[in-house]
PDB file of N, CA and C in Angstrom:
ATOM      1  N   UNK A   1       0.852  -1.171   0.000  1.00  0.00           N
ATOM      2  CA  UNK A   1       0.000   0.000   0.000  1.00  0.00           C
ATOM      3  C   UNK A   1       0.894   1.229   0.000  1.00  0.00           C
ATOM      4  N   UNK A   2       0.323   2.342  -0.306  1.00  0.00           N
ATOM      5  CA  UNK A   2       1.050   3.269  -0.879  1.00  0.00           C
ATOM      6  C   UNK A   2       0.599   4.207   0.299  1.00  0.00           C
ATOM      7  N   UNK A   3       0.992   4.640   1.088  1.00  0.00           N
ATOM      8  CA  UNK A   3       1.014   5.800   2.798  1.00  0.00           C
ATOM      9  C   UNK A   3       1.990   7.198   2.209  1.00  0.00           C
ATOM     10  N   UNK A   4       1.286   8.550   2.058  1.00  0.00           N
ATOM     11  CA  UNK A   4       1.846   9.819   2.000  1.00  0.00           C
ATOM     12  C   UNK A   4       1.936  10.611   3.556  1.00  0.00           C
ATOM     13  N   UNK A   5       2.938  10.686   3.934  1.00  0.00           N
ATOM     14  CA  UNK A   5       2.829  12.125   4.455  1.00  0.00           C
ATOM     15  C   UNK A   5       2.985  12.982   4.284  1.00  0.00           C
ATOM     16  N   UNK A   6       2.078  13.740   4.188  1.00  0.00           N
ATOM     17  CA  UNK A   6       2.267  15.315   3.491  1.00  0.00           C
ATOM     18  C   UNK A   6       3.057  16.038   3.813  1.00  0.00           C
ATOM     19  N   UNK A   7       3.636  16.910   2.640  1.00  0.00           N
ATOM     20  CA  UNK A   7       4.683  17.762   2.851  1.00  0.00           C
ATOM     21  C   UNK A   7       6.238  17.006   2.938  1.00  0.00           C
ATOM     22  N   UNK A   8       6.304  15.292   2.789  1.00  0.00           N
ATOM     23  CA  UNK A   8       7.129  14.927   2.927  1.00  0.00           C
ATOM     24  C   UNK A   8       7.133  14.076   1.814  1.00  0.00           C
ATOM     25  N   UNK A   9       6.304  12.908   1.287  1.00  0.00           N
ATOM     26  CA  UNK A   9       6.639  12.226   0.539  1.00  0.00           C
ATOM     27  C   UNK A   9       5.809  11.152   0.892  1.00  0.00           C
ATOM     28  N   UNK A  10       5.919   9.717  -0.163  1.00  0.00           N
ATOM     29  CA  UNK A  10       5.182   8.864  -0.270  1.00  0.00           C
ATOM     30  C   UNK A  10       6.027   7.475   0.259  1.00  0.00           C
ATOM     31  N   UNK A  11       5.605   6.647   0.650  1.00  0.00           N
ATOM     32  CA  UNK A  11       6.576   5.314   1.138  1.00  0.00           C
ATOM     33  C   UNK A  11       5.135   4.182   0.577  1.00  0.00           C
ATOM     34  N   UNK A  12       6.095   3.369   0.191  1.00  0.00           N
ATOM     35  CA  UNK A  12       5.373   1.969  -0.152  1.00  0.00           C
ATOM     36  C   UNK A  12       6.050   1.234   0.984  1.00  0.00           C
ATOM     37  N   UNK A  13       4.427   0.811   1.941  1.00  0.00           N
ATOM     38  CA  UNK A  13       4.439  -0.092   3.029  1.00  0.00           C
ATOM     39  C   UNK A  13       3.854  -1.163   2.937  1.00  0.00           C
ATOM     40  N   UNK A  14       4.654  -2.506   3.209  1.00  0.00           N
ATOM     41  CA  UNK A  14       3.538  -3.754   3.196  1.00  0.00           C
ATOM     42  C   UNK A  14       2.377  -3.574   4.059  1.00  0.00           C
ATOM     43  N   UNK A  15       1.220  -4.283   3.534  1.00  0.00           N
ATOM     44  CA  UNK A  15       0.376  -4.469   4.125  1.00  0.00           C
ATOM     45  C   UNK A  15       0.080  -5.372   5.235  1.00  0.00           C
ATOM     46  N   UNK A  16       0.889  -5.863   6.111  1.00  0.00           N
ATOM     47  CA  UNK A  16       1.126  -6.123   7.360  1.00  0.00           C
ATOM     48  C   UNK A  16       1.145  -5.733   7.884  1.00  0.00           C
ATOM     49  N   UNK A  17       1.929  -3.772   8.130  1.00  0.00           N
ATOM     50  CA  UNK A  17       1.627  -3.383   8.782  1.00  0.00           C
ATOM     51  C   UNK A  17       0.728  -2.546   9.151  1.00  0.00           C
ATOM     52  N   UNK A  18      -0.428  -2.701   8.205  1.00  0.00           N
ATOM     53  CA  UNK A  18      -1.702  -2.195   7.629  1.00  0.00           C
ATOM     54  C   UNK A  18      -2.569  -2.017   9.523  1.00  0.00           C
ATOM     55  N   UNK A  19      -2.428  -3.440  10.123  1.00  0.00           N
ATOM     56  CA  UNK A  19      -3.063  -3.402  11.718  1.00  0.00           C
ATOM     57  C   UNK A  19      -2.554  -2.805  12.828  1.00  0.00           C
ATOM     58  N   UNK A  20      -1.086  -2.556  12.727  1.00  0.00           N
ATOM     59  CA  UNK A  20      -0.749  -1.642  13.632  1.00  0.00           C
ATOM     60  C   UNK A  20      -0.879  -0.065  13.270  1.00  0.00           C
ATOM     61  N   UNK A  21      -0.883  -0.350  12.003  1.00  0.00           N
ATOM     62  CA  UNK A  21      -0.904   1.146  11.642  1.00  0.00           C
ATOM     63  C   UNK A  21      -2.340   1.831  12.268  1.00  0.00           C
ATOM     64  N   UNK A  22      -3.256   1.026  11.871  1.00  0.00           N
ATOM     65  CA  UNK A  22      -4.861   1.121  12.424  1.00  0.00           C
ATOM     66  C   UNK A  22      -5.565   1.232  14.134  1.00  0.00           C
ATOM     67  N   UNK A  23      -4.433   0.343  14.438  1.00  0.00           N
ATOM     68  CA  UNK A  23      -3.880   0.770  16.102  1.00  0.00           C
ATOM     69  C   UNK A  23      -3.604   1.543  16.563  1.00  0.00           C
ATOM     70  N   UNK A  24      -2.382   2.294  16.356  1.00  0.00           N
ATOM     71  CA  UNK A  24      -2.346   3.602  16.147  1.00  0.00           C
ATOM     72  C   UNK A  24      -3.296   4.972  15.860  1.00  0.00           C
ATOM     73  N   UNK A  25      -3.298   4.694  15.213  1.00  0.00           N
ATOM     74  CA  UNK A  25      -4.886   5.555  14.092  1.00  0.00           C
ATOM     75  C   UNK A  25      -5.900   5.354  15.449  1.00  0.00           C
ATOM     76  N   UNK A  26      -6.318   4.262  15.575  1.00  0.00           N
ATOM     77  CA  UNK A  26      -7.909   4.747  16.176  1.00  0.00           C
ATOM     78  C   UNK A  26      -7.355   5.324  18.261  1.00  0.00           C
ATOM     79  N   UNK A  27      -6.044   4.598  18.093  1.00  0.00           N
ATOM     80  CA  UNK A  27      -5.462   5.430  19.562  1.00  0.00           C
ATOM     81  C   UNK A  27      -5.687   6.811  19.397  1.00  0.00           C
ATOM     82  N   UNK A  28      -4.783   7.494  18.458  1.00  0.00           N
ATOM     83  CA  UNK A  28      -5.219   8.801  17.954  1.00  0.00           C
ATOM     84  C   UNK A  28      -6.320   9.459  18.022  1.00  0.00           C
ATOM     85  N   UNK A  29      -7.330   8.828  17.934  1.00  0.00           N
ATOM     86  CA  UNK A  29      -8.783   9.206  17.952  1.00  0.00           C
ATOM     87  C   UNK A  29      -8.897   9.197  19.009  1.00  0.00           C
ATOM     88  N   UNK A  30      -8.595   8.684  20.002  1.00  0.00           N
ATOM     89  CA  UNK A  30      -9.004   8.214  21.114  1.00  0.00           C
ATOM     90  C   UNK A  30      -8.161   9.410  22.221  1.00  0.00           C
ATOM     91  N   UNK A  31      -7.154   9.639  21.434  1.00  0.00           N
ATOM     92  CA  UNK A  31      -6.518  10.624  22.400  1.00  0.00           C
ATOM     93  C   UNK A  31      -6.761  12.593  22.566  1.00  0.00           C
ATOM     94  N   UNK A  32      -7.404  12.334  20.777  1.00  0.00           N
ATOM     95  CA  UNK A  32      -8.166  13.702  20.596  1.00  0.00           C
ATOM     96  C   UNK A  32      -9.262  13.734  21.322  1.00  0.00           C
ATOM     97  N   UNK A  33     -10.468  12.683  21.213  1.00  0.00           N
ATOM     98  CA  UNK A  33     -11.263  13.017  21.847  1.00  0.00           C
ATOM     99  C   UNK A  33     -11.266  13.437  23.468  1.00  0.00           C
ATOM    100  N   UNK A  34     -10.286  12.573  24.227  1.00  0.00           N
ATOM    101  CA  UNK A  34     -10.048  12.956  25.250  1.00  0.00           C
ATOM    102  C   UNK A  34      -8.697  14.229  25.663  1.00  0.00           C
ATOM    103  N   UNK A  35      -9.229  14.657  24.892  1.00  0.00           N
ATOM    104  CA  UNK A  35      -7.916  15.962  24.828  1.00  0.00           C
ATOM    105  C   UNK A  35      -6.753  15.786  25.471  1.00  0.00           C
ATOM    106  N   UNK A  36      -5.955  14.908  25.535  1.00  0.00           N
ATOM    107  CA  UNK A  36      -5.022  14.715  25.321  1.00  0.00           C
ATOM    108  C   UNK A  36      -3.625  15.259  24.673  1.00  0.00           C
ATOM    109  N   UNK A  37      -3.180  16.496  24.508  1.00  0.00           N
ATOM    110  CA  UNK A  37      -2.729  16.645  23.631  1.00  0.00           C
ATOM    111  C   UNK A  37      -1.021  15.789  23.225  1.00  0.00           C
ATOM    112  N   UNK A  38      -0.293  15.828  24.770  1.00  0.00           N
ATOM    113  CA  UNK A  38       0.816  14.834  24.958  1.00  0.00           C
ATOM    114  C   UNK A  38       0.169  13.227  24.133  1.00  0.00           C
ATOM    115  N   UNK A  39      -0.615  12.437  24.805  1.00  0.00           N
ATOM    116  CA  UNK A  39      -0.711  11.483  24.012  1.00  0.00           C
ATOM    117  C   UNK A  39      -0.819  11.593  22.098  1.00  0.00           C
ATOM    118  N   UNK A  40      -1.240  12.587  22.197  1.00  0.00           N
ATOM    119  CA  UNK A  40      -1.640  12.710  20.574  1.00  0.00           C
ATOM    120  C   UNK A  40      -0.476  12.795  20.341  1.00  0.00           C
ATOM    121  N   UNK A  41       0.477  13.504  20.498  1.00  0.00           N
ATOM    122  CA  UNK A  41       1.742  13.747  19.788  1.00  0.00           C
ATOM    123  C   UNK A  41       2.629  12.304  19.950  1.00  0.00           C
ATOM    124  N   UNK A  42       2.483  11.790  21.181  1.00  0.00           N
ATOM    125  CA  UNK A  42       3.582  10.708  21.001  1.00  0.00           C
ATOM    126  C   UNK A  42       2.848   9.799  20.273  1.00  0.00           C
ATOM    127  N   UNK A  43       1.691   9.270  20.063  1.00  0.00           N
ATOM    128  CA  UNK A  43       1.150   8.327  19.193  1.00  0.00           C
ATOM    129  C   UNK A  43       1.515   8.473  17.733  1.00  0.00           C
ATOM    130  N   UNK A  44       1.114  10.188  17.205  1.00  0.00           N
ATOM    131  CA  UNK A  44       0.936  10.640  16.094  1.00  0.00           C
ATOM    132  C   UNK A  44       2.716  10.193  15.716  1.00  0.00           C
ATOM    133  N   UNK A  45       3.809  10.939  16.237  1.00  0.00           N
ATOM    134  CA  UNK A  45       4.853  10.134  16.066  1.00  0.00           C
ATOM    135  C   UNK A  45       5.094   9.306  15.582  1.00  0.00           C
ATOM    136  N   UNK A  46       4.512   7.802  16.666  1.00  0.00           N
ATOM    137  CA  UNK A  46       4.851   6.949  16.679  1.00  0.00           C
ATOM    138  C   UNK A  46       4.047   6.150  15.034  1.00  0.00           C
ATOM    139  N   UNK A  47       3.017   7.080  14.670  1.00  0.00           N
ATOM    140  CA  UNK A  47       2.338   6.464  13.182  1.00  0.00           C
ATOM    141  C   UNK A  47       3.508   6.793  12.075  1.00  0.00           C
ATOM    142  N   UNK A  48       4.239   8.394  12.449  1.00  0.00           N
ATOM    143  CA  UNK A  48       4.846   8.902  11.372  1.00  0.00           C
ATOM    144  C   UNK A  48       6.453   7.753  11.252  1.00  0.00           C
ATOM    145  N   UNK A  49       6.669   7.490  12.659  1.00  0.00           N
ATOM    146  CA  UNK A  49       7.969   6.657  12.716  1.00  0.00           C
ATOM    147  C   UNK A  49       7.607   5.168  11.875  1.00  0.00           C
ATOM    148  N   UNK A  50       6.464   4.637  12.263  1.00  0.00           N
ATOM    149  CA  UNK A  50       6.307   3.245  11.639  1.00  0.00           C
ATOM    150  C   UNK A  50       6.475   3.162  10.091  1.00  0.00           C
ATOM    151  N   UNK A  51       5.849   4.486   9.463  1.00  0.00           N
ATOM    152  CA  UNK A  51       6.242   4.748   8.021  1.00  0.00           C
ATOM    153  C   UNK A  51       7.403   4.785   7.655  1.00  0.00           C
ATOM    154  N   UNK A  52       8.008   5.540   8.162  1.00  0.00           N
ATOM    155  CA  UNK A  52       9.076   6.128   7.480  1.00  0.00           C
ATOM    156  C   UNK A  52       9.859   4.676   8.168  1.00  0.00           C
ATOM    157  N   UNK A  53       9.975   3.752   8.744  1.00  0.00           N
ATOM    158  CA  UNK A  53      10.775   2.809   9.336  1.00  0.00           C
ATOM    159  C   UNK A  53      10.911   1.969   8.444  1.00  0.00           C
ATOM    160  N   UNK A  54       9.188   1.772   8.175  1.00  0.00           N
ATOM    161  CA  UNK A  54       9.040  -0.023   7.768  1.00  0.00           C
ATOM    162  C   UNK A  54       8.700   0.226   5.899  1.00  0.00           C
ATOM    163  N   UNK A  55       8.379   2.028   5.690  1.00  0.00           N
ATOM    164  CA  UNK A  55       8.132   1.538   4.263  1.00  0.00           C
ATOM    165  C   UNK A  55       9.598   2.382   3.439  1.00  0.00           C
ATOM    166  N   UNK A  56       9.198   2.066   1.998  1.00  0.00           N
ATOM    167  CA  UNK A  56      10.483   2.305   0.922  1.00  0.00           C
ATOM    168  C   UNK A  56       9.649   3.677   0.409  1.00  0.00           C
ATOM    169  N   UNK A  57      10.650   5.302   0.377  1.00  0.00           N
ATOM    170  CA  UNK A  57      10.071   5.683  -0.602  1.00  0.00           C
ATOM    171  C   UNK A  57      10.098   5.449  -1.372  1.00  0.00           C
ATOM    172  N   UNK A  58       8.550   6.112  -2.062  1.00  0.00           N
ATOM    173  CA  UNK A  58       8.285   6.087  -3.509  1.00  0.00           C
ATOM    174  C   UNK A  58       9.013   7.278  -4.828  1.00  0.00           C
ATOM    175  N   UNK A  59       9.627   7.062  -5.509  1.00  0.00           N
ATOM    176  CA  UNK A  59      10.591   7.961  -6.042  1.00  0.00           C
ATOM    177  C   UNK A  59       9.741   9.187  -6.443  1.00  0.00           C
ATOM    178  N   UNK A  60      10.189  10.201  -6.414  1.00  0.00           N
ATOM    179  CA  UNK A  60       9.171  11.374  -6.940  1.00  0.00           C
ATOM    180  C   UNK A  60       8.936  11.652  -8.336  1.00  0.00           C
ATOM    181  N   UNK A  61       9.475  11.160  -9.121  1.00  0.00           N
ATOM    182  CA  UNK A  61       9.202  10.889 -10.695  1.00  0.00           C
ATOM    183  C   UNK A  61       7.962   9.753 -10.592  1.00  0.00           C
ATOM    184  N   UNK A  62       7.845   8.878  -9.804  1.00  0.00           N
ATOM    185  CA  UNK A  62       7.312   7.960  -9.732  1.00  0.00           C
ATOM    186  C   UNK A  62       5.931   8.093  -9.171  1.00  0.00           C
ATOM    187  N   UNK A  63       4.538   8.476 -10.281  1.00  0.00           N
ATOM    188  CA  UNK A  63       3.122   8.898  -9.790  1.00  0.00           C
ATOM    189  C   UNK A  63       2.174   7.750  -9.436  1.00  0.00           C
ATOM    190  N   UNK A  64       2.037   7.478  -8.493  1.00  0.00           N
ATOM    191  CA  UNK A  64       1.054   6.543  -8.118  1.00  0.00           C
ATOM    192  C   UNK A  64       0.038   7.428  -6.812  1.00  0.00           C
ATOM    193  N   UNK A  65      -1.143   6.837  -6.781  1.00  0.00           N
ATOM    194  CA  UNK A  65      -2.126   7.044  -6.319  1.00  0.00           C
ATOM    195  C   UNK A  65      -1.638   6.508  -4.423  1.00  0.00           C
ATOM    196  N   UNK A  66      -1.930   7.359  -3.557  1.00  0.00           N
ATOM    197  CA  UNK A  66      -1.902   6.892  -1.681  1.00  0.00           C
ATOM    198  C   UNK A  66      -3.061   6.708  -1.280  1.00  0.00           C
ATOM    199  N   UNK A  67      -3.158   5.386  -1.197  1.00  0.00           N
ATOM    200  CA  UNK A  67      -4.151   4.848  -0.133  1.00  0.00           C
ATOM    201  C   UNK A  67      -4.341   5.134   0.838  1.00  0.00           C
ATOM    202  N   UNK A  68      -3.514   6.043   2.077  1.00  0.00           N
ATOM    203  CA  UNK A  68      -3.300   6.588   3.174  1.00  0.00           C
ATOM    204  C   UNK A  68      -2.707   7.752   3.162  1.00  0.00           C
ATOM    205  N   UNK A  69      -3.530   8.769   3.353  1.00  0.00           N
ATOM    206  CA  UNK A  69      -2.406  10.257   3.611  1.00  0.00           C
ATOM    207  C   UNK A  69      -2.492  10.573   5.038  1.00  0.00           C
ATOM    208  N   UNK A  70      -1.009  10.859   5.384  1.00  0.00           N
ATOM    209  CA  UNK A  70      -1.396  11.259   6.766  1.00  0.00           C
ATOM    210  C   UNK A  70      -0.869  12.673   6.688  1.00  0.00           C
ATOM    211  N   UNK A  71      -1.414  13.744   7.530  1.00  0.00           N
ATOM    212  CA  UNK A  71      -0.615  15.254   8.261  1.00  0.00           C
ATOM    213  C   UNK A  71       0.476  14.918   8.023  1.00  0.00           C
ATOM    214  N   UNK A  72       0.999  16.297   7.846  1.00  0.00           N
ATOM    215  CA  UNK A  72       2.349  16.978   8.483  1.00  0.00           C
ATOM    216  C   UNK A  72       2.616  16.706   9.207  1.00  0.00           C
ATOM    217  N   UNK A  73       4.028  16.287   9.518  1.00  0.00           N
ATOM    218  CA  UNK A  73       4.667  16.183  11.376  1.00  0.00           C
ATOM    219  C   UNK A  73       4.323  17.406  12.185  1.00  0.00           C
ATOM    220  N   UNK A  74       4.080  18.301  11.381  1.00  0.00           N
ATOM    221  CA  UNK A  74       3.990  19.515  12.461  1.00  0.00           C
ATOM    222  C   UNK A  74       2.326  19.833  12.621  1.00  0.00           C
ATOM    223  N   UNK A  75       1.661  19.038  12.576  1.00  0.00           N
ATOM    224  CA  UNK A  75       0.146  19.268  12.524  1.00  0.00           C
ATOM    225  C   UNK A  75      -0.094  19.752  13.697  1.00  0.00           C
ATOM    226  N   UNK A  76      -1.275  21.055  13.989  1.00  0.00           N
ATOM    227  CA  UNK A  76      -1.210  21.327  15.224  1.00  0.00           C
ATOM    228  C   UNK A  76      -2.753  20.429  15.573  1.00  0.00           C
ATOM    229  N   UNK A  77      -2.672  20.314  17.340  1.00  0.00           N
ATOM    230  CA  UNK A  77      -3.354  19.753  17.891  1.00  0.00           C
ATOM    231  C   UNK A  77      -5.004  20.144  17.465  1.00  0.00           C
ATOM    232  N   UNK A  78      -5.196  21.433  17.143  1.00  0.00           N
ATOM    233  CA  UNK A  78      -6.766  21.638  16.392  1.00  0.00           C
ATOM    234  C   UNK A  78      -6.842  21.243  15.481  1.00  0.00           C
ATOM    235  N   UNK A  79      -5.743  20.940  14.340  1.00  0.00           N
ATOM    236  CA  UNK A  79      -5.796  20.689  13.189  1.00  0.00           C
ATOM    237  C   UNK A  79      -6.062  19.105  13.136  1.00  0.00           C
ATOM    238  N   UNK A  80      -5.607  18.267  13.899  1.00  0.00           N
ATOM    239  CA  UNK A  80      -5.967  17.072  14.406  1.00  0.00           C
ATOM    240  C   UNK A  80      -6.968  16.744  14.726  1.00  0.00           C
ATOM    241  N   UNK A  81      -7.864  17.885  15.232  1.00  0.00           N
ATOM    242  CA  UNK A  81      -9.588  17.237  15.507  1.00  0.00           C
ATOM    243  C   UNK A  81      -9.891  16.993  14.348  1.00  0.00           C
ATOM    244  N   UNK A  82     -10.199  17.935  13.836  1.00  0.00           N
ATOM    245  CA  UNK A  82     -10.564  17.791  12.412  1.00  0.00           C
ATOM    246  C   UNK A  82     -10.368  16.486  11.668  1.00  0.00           C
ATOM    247  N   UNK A  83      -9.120  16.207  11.291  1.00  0.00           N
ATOM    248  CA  UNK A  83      -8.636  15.164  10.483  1.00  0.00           C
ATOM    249  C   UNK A  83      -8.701  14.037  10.753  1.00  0.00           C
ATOM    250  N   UNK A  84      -8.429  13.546  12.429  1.00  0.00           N
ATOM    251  CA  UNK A  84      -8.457  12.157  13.162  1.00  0.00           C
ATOM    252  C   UNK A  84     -10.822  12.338  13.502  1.00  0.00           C
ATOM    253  N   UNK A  85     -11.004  12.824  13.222  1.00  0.00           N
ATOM    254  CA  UNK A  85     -12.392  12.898  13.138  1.00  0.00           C
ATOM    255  C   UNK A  85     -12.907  11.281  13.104  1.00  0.00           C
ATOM    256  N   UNK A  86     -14.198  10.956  13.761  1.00  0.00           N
ATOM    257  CA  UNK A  86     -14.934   9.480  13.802  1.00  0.00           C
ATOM    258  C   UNK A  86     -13.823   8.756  13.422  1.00  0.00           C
ATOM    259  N   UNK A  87     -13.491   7.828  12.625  1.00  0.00           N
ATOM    260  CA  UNK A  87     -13.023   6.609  12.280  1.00  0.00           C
ATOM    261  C   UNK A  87     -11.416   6.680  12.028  1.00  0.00           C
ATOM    262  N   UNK A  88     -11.053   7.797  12.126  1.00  0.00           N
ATOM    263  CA  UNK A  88      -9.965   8.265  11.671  1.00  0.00           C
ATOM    264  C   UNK A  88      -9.120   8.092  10.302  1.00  0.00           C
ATOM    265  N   UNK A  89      -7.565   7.790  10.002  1.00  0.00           N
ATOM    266  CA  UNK A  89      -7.558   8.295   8.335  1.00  0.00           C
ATOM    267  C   UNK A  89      -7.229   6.971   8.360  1.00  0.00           C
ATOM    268  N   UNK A  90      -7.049   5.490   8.788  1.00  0.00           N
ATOM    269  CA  UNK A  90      -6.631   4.669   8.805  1.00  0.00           C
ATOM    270  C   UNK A  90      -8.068   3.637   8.493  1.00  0.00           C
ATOM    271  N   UNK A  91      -8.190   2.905   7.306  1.00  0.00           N
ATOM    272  CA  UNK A  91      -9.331   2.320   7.040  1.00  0.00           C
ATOM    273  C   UNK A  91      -9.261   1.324   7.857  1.00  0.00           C
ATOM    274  N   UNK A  92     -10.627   0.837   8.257  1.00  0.00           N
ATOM    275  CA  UNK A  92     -10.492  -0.520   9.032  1.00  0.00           C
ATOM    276  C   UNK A  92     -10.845  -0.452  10.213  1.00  0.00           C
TER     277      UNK A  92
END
């Protein structure tokens, strides 16, 4: 699967780690709603670290379609309600 973070670039990640990623993700949700803002950041992190760890970028000549976009690393905490909203950006 093909995961963007914006403002940074695209990584092709197996889809294995498709369930932690989703783990993550609905923690996220879970940490906005309870305003949280420390948890949000170390989770949100910890989504941006699993990308950039476990997938390959995608070359920038190279146009393919992202199944997953996530924020900016620097997303601010309002900007996060918004986006981690109900189900959050992680299908599943």
């Amino acid at each position: 699967m093909i995961v963007r973070i914006s403002t940074e670039g695209q990584y092709r990640l197996e889809s294995t780690y498709l369930d932690q990623l989703n783990a993550i993700d609905n923690a996220v949700v879970e940490a906005i709603a309870a305003n949280d803002e420390s948890r949000f950041r170390t989770l949100f992190q910890s989504m941006l670290d699993l990308v950039r760890q476990h997938g390959k970028p995608v070359p920038p000549e190279e146009f393919v379609e992202s199944d997953i976009i996530l924020p900016p690393p620097d997303t601010s905490f309002e900007e996060a309600r918004e986006l981690f909203a109900g189900e959050g950006l992680v299908p599943g």
